[in-house]
Protein backbone atom coordinates (compact mmCIF):
# COMPACT_ATOMS: atom_id res chain seq x y z
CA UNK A 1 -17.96 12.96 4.07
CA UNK A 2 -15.47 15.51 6.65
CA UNK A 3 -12.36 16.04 5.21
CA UNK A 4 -9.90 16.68 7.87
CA UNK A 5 -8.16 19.53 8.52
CA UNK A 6 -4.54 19.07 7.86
CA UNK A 7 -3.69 19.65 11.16
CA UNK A 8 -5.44 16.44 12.29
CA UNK A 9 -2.97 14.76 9.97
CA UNK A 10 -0.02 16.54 11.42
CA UNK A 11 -0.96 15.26 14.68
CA UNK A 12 -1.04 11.59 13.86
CA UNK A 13 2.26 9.80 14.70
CA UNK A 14 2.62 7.56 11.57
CA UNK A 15 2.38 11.00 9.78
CA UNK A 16 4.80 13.00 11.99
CA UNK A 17 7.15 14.60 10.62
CA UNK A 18 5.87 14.31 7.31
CA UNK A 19 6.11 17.78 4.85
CA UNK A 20 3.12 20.30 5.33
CA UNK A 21 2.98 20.14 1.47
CA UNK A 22 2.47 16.39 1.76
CA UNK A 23 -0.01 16.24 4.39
CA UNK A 24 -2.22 18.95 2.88
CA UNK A 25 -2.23 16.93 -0.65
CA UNK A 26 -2.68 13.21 2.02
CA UNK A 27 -5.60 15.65 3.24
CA UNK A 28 -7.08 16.25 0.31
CA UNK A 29 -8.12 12.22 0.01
CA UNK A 30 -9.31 11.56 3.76
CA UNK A 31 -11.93 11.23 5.61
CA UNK A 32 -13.22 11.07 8.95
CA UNK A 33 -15.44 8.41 9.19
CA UNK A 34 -16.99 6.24 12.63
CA UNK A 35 -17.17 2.56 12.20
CA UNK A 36 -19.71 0.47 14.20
CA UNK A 37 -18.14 -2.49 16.32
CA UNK A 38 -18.69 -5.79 14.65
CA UNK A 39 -18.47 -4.01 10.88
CA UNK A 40 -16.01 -6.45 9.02
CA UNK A 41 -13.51 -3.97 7.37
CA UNK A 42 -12.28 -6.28 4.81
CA UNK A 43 -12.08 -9.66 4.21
CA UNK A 44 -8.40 -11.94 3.31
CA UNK A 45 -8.31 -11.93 -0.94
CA UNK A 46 -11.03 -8.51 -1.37
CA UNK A 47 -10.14 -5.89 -3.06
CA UNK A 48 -7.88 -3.47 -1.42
CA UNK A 49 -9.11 0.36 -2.16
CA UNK A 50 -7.82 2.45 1.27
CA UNK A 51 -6.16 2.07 4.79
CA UNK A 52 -7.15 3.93 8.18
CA UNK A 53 -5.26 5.84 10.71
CA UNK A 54 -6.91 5.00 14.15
CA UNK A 55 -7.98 7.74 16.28
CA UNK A 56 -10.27 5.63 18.92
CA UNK A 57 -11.63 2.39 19.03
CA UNK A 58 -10.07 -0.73 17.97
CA UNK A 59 -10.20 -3.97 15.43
CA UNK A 60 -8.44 -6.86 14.95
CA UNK A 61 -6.82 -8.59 11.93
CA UNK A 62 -7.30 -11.79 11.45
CA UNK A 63 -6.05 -14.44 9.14
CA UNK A 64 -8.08 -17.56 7.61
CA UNK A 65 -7.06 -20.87 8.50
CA UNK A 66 -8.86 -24.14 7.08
CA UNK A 67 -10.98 -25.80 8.90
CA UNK A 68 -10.57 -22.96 11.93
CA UNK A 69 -11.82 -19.88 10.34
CA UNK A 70 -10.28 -16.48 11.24
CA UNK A 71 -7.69 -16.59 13.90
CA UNK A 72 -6.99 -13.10 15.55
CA UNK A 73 -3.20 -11.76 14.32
CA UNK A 74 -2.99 -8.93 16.27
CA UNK A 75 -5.24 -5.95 17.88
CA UNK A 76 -4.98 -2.43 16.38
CA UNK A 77 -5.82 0.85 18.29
CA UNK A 78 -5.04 4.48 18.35
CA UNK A 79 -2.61 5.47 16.69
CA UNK A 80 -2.29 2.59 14.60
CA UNK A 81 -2.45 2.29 10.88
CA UNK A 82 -5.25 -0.45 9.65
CA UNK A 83 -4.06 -1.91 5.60
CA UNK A 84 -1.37 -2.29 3.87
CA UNK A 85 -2.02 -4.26 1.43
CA UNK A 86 -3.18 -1.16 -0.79
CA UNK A 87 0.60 -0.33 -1.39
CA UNK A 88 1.49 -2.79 -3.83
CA UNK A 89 0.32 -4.96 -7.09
CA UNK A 90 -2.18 -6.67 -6.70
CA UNK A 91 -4.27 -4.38 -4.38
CA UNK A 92 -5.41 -7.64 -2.57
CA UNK A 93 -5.86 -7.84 1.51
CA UNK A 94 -3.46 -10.52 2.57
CA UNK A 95 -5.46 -10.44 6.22
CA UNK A 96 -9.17 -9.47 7.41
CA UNK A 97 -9.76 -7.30 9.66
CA UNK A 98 -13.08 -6.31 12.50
CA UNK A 99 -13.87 -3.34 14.43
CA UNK A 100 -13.83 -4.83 18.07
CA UNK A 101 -14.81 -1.98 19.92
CA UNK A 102 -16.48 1.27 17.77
CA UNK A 103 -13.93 3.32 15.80
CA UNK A 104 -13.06 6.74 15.08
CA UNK A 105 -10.21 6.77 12.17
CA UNK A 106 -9.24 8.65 9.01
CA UNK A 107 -9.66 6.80 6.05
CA UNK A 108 -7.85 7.47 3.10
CA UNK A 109 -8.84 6.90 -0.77
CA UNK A 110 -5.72 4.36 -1.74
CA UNK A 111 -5.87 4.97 -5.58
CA UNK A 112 -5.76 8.79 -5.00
CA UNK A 113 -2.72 8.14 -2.40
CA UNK A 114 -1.19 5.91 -5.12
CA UNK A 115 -1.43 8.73 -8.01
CA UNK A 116 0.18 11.23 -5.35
CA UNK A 117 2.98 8.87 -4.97
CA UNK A 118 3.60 8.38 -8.33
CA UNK A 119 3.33 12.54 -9.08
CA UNK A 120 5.70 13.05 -6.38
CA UNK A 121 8.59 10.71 -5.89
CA UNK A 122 10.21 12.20 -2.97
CA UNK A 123 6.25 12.22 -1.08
CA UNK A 124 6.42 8.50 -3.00
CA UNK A 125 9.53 7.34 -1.32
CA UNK A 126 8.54 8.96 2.15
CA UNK A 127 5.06 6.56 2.29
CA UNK A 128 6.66 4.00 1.51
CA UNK A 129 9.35 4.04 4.27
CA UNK A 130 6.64 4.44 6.51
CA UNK A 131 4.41 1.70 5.59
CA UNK A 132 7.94 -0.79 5.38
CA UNK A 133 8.12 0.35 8.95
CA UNK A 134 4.71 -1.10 9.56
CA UNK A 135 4.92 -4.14 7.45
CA UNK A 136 7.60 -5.60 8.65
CA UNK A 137 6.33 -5.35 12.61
CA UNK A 138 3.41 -6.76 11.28
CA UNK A 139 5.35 -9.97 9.87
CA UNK A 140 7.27 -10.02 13.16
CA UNK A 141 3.86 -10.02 14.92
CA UNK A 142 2.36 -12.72 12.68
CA UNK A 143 5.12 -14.55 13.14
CA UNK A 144 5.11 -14.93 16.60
CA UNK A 145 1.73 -15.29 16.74
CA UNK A 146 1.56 -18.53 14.58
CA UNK A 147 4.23 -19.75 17.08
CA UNK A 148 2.37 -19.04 19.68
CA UNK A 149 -1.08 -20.96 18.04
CA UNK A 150 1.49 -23.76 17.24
CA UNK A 151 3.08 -24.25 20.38
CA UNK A 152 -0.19 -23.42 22.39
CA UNK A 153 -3.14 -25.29 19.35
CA UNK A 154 -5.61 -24.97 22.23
CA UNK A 155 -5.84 -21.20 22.23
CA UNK A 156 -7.30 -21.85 18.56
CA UNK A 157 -10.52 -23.15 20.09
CA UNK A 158 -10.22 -19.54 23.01
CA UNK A 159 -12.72 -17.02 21.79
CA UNK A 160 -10.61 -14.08 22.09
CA UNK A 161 -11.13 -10.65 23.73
CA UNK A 162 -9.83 -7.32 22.94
């Protein structure tokens, strides 16, 4: 395991701006780790026990439908964050999600972010405006996404390519 150095945290741009005091503690519970392409990150339902900052690479999310199987949501890359559902009860992924093409990201220990949350309220209140930022373009993407499969069901059948 390489924990990164602060500074690498600094540098991110979900984290920017964030208190030196908070991203030294955020540091504290990351890791830089290198994820082969085709590794499933998580499945829809699983557990959910950390979320990634993308440095390089990419992966997709994906959402189950009957009968279909996953259907690609969106593609996430550098500078993106990768799970959400970690955030709040009941620590369950509400999507899947692939590496498409081999990444390079931080990964961060949820339950440890989740304790420094609840120690600090004002580091607490700053995550969570962050990850609301990300959640709801997420549910915009979705959203027009399942339009798009709706108004377009052929694409369903489309392997897809990122």
């Amino acid at each position: 395991m390489t924990t990164p150095h602060p500074q690498l945290l600094a540098a991110c741009r979900f984290l920017r701006g964030l208190r030196g005091d908070h991203i030294a503690r955020l540091a504290g519970h990351a890791r830089l780790v290198e994820i082969a392409r085709q590794t499933r990150l998580f499945e829809e339902g699983q557990h959910a026990d950390r979320f990634w900052l993308i440095q390089a690479g990419q992966a997709a999310l994906d959402a189950s439908i009957p009968g279909r199987g996953p259907v690609i949501i969106e593609f996430l890359g550098r500078g993106d964050v990768i799970g959400l559902s970690w955030l709040i009860p009941p620590f369950r992924w509400q999507f899947g999600a692939m590496v498409t093409q081999p990444l390079q990201a931080l990964e961060f220990d949820a339950r440890a972010v989740r304790c420094l949350c609840e120690q600090d309220a004002e580091f607490g209140a700053e995550m969570t405006q962050r990850f609301l930022r990300v959640t709801l373009h997420r549910l915009q993407t979705t959203r027009d996404r399942l339009l798009d499969l709706s108004a377009h069901p052929e694409l369903l059948s489309r392997p897809e390519a990122g």
